[in-house]
N, C-alpha and C. Protein backbone atom coordinates (compact mmCIF):
# COMPACT_ATOMS: atom_id res chain seq x y z
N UNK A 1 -19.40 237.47 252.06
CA UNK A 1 -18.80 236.60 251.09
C UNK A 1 -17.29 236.82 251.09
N UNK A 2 -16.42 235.89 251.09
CA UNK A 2 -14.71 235.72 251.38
C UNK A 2 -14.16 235.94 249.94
N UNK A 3 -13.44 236.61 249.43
CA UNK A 3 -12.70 236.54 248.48
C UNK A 3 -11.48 235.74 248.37
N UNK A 4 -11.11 235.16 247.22
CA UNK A 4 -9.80 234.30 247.59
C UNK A 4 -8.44 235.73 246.92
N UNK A 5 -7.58 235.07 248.24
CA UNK A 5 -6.08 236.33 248.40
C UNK A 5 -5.77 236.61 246.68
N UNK A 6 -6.17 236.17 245.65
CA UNK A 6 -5.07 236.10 244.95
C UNK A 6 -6.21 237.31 244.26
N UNK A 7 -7.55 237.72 244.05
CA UNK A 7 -8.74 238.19 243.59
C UNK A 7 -8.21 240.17 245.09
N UNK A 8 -8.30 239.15 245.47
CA UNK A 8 -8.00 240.45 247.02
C UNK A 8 -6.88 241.57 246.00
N UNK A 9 -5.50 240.51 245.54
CA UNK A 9 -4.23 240.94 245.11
C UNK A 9 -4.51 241.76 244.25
N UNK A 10 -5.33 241.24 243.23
CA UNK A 10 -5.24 241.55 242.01
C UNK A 10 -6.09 243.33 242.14
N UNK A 11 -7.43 243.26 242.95
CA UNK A 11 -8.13 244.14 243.15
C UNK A 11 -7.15 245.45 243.63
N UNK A 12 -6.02 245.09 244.67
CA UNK A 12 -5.31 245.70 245.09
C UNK A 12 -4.47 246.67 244.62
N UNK A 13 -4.06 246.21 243.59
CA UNK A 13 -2.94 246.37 242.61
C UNK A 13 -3.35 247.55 241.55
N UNK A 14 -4.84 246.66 241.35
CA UNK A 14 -5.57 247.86 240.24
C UNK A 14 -5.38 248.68 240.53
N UNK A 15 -6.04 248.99 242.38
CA UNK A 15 -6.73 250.45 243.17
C UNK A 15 -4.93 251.14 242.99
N UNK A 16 -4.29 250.45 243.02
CA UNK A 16 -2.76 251.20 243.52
C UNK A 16 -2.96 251.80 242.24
N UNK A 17 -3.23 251.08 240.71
CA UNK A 17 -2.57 251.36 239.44
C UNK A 17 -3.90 252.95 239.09
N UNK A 18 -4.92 253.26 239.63
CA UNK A 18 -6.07 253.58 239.80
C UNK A 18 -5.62 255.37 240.48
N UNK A 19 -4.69 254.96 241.47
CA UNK A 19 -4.12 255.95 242.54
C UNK A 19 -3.42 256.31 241.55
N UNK A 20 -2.55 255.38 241.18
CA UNK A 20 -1.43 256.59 240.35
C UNK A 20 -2.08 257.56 238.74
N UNK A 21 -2.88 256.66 238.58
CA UNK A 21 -3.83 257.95 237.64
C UNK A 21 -4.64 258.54 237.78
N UNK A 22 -4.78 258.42 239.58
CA UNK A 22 -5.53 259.60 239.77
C UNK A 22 -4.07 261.11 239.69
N UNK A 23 -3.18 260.49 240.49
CA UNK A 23 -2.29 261.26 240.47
C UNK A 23 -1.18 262.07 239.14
N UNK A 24 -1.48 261.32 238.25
CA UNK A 24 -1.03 261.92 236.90
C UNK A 24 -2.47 262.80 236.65
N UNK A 25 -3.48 262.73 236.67
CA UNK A 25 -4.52 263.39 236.65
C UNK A 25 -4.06 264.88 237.19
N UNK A 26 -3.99 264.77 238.11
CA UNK A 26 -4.20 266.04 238.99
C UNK A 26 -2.83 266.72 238.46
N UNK A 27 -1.88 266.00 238.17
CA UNK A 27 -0.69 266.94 237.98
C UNK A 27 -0.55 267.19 236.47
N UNK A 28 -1.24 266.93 235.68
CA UNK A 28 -1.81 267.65 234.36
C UNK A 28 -2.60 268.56 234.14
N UNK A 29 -3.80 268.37 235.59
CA UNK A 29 -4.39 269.42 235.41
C UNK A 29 -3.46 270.63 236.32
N UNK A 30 -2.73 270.46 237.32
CA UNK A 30 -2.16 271.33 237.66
C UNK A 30 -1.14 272.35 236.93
N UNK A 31 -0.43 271.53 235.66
CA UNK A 31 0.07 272.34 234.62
C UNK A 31 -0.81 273.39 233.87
N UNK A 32 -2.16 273.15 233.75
CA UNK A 32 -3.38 274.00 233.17
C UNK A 32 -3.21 274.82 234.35
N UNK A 33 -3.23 274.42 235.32
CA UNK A 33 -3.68 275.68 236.37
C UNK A 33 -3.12 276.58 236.81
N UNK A 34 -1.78 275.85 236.69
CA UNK A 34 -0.53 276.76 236.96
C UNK A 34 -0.13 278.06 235.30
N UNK A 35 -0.87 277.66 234.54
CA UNK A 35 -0.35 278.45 232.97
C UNK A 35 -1.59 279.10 232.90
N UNK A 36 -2.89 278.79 233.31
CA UNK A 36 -4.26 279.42 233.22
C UNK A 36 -4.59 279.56 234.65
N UNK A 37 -4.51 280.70 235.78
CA UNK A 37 -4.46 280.33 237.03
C UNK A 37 -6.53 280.53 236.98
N UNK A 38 -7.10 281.57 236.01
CA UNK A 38 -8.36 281.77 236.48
C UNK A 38 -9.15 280.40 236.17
N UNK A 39 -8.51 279.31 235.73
CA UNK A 39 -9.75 277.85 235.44
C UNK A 39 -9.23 277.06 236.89
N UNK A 40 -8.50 277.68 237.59
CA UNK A 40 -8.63 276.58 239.19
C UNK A 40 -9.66 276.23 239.59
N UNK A 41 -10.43 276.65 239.99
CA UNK A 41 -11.66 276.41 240.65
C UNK A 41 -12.45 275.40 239.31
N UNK A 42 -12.63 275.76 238.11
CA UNK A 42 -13.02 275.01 237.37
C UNK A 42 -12.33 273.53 237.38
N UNK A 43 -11.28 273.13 237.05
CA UNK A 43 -10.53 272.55 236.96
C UNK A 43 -10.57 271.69 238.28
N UNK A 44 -10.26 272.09 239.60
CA UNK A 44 -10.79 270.98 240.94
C UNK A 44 -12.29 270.75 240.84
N UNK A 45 -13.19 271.31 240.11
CA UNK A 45 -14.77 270.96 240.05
C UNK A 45 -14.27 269.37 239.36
N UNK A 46 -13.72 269.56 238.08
CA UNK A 46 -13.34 268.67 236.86
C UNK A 46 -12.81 267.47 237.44
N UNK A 47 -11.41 267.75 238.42
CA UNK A 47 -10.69 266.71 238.60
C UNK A 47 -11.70 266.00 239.78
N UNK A 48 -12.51 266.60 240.81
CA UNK A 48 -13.51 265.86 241.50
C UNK A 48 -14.61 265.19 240.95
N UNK A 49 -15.02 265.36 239.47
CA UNK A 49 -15.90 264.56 238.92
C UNK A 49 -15.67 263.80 238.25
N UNK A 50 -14.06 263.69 238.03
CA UNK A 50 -13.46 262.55 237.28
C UNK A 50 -13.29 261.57 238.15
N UNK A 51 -12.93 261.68 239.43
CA UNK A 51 -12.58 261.13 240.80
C UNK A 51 -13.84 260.24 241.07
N UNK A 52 -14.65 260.72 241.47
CA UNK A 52 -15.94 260.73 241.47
C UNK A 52 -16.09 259.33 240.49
N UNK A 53 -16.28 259.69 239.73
CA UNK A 53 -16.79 258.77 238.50
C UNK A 53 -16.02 257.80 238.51
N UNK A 54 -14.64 258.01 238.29
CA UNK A 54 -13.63 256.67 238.31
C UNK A 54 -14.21 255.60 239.39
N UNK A 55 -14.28 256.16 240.57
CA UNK A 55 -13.97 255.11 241.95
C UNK A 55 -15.46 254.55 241.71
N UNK A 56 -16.16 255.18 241.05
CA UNK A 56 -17.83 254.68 240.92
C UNK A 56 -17.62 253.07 239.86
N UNK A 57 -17.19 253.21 238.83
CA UNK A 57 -17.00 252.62 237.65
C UNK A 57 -15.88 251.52 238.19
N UNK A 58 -14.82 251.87 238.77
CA UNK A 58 -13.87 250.83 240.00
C UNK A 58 -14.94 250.04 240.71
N UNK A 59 -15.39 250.59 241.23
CA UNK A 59 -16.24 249.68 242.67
C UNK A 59 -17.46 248.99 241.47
N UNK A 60 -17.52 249.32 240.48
CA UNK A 60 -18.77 248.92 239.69
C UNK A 60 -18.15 247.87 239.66
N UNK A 61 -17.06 247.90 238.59
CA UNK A 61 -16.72 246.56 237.59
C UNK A 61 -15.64 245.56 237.71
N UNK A 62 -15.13 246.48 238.71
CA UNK A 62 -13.48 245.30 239.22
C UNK A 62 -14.22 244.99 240.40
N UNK A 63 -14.42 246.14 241.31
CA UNK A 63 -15.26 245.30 243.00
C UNK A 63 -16.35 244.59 242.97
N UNK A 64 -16.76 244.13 241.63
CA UNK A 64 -18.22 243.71 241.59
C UNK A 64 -19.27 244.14 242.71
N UNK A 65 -19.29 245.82 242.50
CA UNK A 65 -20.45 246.67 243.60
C UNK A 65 -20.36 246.35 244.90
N UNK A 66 -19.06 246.13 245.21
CA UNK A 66 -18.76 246.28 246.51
C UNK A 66 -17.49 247.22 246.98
N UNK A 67 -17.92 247.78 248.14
CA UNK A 67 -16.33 248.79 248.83
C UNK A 67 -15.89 247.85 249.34
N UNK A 68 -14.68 247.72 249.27
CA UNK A 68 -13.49 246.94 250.61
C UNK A 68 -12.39 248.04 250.67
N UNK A 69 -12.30 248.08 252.31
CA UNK A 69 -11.28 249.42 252.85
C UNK A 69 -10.21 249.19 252.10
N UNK A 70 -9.59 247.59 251.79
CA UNK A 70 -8.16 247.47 250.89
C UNK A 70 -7.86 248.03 249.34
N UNK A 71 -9.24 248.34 248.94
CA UNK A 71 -9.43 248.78 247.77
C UNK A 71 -8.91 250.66 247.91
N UNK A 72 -9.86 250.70 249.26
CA UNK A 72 -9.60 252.49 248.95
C UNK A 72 -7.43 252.68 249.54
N UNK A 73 -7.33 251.85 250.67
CA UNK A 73 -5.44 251.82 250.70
C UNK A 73 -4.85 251.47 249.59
N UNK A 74 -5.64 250.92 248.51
CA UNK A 74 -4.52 250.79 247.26
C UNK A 74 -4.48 251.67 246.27
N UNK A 75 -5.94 252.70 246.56
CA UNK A 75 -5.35 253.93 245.80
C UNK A 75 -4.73 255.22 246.53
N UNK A 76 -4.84 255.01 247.73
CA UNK A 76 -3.83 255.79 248.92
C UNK A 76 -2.70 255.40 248.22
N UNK A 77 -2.21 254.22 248.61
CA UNK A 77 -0.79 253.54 247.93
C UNK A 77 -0.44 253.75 246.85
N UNK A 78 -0.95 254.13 245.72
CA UNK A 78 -0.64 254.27 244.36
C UNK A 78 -0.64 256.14 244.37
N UNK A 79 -1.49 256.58 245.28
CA UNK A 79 -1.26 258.10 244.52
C UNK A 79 0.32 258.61 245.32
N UNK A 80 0.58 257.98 246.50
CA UNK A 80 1.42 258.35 247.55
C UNK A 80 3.16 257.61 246.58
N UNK A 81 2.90 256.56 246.32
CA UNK A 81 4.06 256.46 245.33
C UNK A 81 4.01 257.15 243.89
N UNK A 82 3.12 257.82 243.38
CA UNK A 82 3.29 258.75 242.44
C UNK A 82 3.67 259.75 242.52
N UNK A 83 3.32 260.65 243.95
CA UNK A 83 3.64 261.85 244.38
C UNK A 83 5.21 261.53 245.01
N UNK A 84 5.57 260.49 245.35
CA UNK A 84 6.77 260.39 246.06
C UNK A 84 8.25 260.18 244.99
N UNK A 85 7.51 259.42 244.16
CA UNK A 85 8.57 259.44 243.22
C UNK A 85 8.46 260.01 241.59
N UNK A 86 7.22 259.85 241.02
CA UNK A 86 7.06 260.99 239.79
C UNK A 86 6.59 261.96 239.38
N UNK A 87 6.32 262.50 240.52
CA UNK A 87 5.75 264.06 240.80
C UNK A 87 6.64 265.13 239.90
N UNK A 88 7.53 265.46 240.63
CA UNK A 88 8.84 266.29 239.83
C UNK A 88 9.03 266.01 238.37
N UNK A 89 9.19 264.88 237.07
CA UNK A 89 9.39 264.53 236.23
C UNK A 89 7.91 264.72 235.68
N UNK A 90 6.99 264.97 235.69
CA UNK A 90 6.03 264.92 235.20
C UNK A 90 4.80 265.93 234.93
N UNK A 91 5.01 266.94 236.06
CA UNK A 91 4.60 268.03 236.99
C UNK A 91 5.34 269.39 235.98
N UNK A 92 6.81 269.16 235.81
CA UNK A 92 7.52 270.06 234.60
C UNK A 92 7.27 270.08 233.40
N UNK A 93 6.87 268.32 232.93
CA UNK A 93 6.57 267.98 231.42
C UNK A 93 5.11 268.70 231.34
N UNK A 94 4.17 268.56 232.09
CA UNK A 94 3.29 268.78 232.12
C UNK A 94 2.80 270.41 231.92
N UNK A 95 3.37 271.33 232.64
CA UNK A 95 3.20 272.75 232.49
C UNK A 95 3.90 273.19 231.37
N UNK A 96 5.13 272.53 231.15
CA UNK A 96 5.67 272.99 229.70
C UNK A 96 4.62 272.41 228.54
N UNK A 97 4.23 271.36 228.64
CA UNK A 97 3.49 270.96 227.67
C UNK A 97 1.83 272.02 227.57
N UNK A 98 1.65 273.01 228.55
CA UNK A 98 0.15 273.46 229.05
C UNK A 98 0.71 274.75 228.04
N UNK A 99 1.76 275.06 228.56
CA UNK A 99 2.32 276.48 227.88
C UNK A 99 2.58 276.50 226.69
N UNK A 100 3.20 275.28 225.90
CA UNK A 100 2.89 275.48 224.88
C UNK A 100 1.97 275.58 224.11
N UNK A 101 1.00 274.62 224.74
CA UNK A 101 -0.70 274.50 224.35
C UNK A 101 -1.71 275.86 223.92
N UNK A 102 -1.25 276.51 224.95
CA UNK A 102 -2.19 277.55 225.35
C UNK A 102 -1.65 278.84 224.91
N UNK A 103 -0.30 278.88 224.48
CA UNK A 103 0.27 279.78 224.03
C UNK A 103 -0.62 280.89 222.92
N UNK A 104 -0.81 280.38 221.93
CA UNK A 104 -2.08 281.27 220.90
C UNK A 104 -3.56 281.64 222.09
N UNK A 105 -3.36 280.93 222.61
CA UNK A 105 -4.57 281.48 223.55
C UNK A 105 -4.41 282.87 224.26
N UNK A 106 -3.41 282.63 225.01
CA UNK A 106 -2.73 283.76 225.79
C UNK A 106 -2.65 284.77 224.96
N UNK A 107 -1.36 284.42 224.01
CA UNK A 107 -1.44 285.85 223.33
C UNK A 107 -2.79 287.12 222.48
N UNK A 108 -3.55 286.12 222.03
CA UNK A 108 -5.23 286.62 221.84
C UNK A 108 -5.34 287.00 222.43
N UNK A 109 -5.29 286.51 223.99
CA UNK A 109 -6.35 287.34 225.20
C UNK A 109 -5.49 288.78 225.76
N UNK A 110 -3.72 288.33 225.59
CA UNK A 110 -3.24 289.83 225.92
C UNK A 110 -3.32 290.59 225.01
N UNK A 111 -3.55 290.51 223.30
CA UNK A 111 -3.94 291.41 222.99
C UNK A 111 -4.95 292.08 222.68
N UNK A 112 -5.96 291.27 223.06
CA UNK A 112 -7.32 292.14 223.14
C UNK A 112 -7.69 293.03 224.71
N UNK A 113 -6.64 292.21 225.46
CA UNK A 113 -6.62 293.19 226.83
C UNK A 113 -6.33 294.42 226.36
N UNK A 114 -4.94 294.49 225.91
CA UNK A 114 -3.99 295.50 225.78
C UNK A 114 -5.36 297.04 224.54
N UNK A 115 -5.99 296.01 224.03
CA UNK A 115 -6.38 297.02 223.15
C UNK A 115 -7.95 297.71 223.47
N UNK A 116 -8.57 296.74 224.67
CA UNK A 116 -9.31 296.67 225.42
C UNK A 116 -9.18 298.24 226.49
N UNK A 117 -7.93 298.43 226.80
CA UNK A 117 -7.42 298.97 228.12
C UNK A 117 -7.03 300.56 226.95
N UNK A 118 -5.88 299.96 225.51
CA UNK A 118 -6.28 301.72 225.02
C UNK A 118 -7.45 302.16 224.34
N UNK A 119 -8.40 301.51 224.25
CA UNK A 119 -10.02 302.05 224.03
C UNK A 119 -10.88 302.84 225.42
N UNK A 120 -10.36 301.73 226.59
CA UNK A 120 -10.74 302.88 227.50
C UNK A 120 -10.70 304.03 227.92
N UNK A 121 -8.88 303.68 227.67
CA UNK A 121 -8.23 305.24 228.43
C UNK A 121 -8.98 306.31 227.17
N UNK A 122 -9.00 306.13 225.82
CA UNK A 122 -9.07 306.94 224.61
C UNK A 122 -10.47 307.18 225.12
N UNK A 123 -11.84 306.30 225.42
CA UNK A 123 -12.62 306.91 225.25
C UNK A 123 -12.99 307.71 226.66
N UNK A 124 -12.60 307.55 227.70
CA UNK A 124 -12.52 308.16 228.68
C UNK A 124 -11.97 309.83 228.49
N UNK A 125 -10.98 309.83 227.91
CA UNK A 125 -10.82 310.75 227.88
C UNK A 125 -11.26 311.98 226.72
N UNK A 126 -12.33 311.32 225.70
CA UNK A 126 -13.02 311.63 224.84
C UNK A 126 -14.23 312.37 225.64
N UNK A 127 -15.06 311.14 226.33
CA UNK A 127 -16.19 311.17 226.65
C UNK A 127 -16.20 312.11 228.02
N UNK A 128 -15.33 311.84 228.74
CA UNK A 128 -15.12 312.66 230.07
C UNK A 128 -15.51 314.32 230.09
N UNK A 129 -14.37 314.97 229.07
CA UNK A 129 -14.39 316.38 228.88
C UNK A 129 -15.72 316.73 228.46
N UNK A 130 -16.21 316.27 227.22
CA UNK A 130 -17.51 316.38 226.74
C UNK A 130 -18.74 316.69 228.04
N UNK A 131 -18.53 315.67 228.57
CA UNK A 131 -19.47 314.95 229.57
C UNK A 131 -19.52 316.42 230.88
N UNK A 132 -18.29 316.92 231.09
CA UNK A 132 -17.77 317.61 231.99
C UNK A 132 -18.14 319.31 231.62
N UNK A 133 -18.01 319.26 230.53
CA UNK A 133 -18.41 320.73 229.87
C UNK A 133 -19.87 320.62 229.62
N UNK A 134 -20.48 320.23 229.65
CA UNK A 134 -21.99 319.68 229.52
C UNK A 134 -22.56 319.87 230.72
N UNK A 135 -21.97 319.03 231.71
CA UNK A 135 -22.61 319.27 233.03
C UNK A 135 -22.69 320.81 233.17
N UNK A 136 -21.46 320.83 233.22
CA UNK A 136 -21.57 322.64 233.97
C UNK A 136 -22.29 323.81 233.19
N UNK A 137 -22.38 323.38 231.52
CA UNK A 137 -23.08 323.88 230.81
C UNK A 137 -24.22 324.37 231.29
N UNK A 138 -25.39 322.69 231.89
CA UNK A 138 -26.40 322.62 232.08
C UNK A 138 -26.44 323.27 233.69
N UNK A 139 -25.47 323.14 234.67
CA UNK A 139 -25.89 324.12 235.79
C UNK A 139 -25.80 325.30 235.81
N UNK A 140 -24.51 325.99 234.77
CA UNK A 140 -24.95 327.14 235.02
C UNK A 140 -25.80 328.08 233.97
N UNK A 141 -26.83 327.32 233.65
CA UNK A 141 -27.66 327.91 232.62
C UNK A 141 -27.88 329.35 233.76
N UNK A 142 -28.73 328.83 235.04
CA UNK A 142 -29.04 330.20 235.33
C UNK A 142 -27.96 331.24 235.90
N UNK A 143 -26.78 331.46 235.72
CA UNK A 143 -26.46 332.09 236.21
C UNK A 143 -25.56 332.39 235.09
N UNK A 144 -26.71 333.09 234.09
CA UNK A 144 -26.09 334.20 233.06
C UNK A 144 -26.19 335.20 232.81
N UNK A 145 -26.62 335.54 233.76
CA UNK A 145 -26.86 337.60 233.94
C UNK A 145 -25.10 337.93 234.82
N UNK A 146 -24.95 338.85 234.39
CA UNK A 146 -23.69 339.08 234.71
C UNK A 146 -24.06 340.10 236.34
N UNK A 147 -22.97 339.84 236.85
CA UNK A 147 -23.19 340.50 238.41
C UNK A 147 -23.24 341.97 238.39
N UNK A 148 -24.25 342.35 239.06
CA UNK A 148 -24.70 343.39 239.46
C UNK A 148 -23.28 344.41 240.01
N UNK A 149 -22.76 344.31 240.72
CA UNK A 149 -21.68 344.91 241.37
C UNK A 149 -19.91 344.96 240.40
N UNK A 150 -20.14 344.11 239.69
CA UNK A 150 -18.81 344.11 238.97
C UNK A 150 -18.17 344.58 238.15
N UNK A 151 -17.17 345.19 237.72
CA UNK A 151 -16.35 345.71 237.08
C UNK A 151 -16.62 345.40 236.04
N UNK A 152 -15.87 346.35 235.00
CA UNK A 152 -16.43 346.18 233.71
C UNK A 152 -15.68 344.89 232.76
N UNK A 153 -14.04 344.99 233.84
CA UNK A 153 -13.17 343.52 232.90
C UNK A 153 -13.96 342.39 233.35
N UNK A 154 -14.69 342.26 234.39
CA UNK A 154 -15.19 341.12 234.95
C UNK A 154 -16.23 340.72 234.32
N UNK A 155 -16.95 342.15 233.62
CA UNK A 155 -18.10 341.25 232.58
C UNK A 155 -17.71 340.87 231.86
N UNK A 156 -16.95 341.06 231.03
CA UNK A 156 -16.01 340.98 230.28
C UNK A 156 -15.30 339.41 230.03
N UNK A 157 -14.77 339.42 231.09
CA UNK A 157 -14.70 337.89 231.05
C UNK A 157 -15.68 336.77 231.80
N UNK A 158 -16.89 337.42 232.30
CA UNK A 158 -17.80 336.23 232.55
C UNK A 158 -18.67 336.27 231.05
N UNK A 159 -18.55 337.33 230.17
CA UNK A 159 -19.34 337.06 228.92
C UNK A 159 -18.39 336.10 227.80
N UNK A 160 -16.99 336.50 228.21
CA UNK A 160 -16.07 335.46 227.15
C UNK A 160 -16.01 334.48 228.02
N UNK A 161 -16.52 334.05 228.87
CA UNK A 161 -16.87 332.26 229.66
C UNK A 161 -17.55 331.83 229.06
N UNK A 162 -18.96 332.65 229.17
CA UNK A 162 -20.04 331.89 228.80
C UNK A 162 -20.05 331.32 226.95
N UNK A 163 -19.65 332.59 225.93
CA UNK A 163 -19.33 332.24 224.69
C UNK A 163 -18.68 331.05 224.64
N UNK A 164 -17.62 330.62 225.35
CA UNK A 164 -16.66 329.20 225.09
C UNK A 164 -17.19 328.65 225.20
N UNK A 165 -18.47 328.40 226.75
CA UNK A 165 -19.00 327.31 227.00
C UNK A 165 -19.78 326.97 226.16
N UNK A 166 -20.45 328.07 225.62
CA UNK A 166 -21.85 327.80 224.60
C UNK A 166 -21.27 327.15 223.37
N UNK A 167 -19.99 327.32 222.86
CA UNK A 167 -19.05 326.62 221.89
C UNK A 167 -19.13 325.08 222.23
N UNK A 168 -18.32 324.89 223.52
CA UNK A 168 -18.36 323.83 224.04
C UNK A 168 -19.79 322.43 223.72
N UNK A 169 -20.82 323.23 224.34
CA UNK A 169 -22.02 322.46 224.18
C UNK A 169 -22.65 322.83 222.98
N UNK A 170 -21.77 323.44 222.24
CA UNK A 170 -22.80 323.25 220.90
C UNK A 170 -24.03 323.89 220.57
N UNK A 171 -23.92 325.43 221.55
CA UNK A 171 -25.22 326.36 221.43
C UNK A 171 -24.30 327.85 220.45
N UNK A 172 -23.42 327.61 220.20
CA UNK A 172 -22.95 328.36 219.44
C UNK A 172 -23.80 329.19 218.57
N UNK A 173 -23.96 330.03 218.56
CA UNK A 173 -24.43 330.92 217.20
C UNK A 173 -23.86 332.09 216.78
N UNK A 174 -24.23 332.00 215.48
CA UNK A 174 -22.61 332.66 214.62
C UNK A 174 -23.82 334.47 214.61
N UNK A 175 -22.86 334.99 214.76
CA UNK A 175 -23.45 336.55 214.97
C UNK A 175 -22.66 337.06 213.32
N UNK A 176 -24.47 337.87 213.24
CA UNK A 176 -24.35 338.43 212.33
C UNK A 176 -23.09 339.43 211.97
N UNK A 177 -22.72 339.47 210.86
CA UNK A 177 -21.86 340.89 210.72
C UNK A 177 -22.09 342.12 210.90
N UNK A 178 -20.96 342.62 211.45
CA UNK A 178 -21.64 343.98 212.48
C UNK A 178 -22.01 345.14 211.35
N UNK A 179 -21.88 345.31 210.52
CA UNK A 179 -22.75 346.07 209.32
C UNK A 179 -23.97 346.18 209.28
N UNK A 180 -24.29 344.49 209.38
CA UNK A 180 -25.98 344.34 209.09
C UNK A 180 -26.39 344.37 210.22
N UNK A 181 -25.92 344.15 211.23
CA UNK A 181 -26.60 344.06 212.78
C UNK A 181 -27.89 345.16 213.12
N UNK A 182 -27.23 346.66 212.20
CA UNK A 182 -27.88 348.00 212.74
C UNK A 182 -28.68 348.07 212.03
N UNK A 183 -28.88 347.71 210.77
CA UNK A 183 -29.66 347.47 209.61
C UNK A 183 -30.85 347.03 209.64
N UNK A 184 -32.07 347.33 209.86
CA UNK A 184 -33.48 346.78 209.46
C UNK A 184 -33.79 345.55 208.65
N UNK A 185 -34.88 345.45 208.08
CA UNK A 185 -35.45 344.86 206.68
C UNK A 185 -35.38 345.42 205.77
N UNK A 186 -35.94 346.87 206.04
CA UNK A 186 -35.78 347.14 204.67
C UNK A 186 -34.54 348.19 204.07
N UNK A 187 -33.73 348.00 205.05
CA UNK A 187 -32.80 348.91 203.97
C UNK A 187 -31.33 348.25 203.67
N UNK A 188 -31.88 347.56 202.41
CA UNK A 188 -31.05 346.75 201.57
C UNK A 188 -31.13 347.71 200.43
């Protein structure tokens, strides 16, 4: 079926007017992407299903459900004079306008980073030592007989090891006073 030139024109013109919003499209979302870099990938999902959909809803209702190659060169033509001449003017408005947007966003998220990051270090270094005196607690349970061969400062200080450690893990026990130590039951 022949279209008459002036239906051709008009179709033409759209696809161009079609191109250039695809191209304000993309350079709005590129201000998001450029101020939020982790929604890229989201964001080209987005701008391909807008794409998508547009040229569907184009070819629906202006092409009356038909492709013609002049249709897809007039949104070649329209995104190629958008990028050629209002790229720059629009591309700036656009990220300034993202940054301001998103501004309360950002700052939320750096400060729950920031407070995120001194909870770690704090509990790391809480939980670590604990964790660390514990272990060794628990390996060297058996090796609390003091050495056979050693000097007497050496018991000495492998018995004031083991006391700290037992502090440490919380096996502490408080020794009687040396009065009552020698003392029986019954001689109170």
């Amino acid at each position: 079926m022949e279209l008459p030139l002036t239906l051709q024109a008009a179709q033409f013109f759209a696809a161009a007017l079609l191109g250039l919003l695809f191209g304000l499209l993309y350079d709005f979302l590129r201000g998001l992407r450029r101020t939020l870099p982790r929604l890229t990938h989201l964001l080209d999902a987005l701008y391909a299903l807008c794409l998508i959909l547009a040229n569907f809803l184009y070819l629906l209702y202006v092409g009356g459900g038909e492709f013609r190659i002049f249709m897809f060169c007039g949104e070649l033509t329209g995104a190629c004079i958008y990028f050629a001449a209002l790229q720059c003017a629009f591309t700036k408005l656009f990220i300034g306008f993202w940054r301001i947007v998103t501004f309360p966003l950002r700052a939320i998220c750096r400060f729950l980073k920031k407070t995120f990051v001194k909870f770690c270090f704090f509990a790391k270094k809480l939980f670590s030592s604990r964790k660390k005196s514990c272990i060794i607690c628990n390996d060297m349970d058996q090796q609390r007989e003091e050495p056979a061969h050693a000097s007497a400062q050496d018991v000495r200080r492998h018995k004031a090891h083991h006391r700290r450690r037992d502090r440490l893990c919380g096996r502490h026990r408080r020794q009687p006073p040396a009065e009552n130590r020698g003392a029986g039951a019954g001689a109170q």
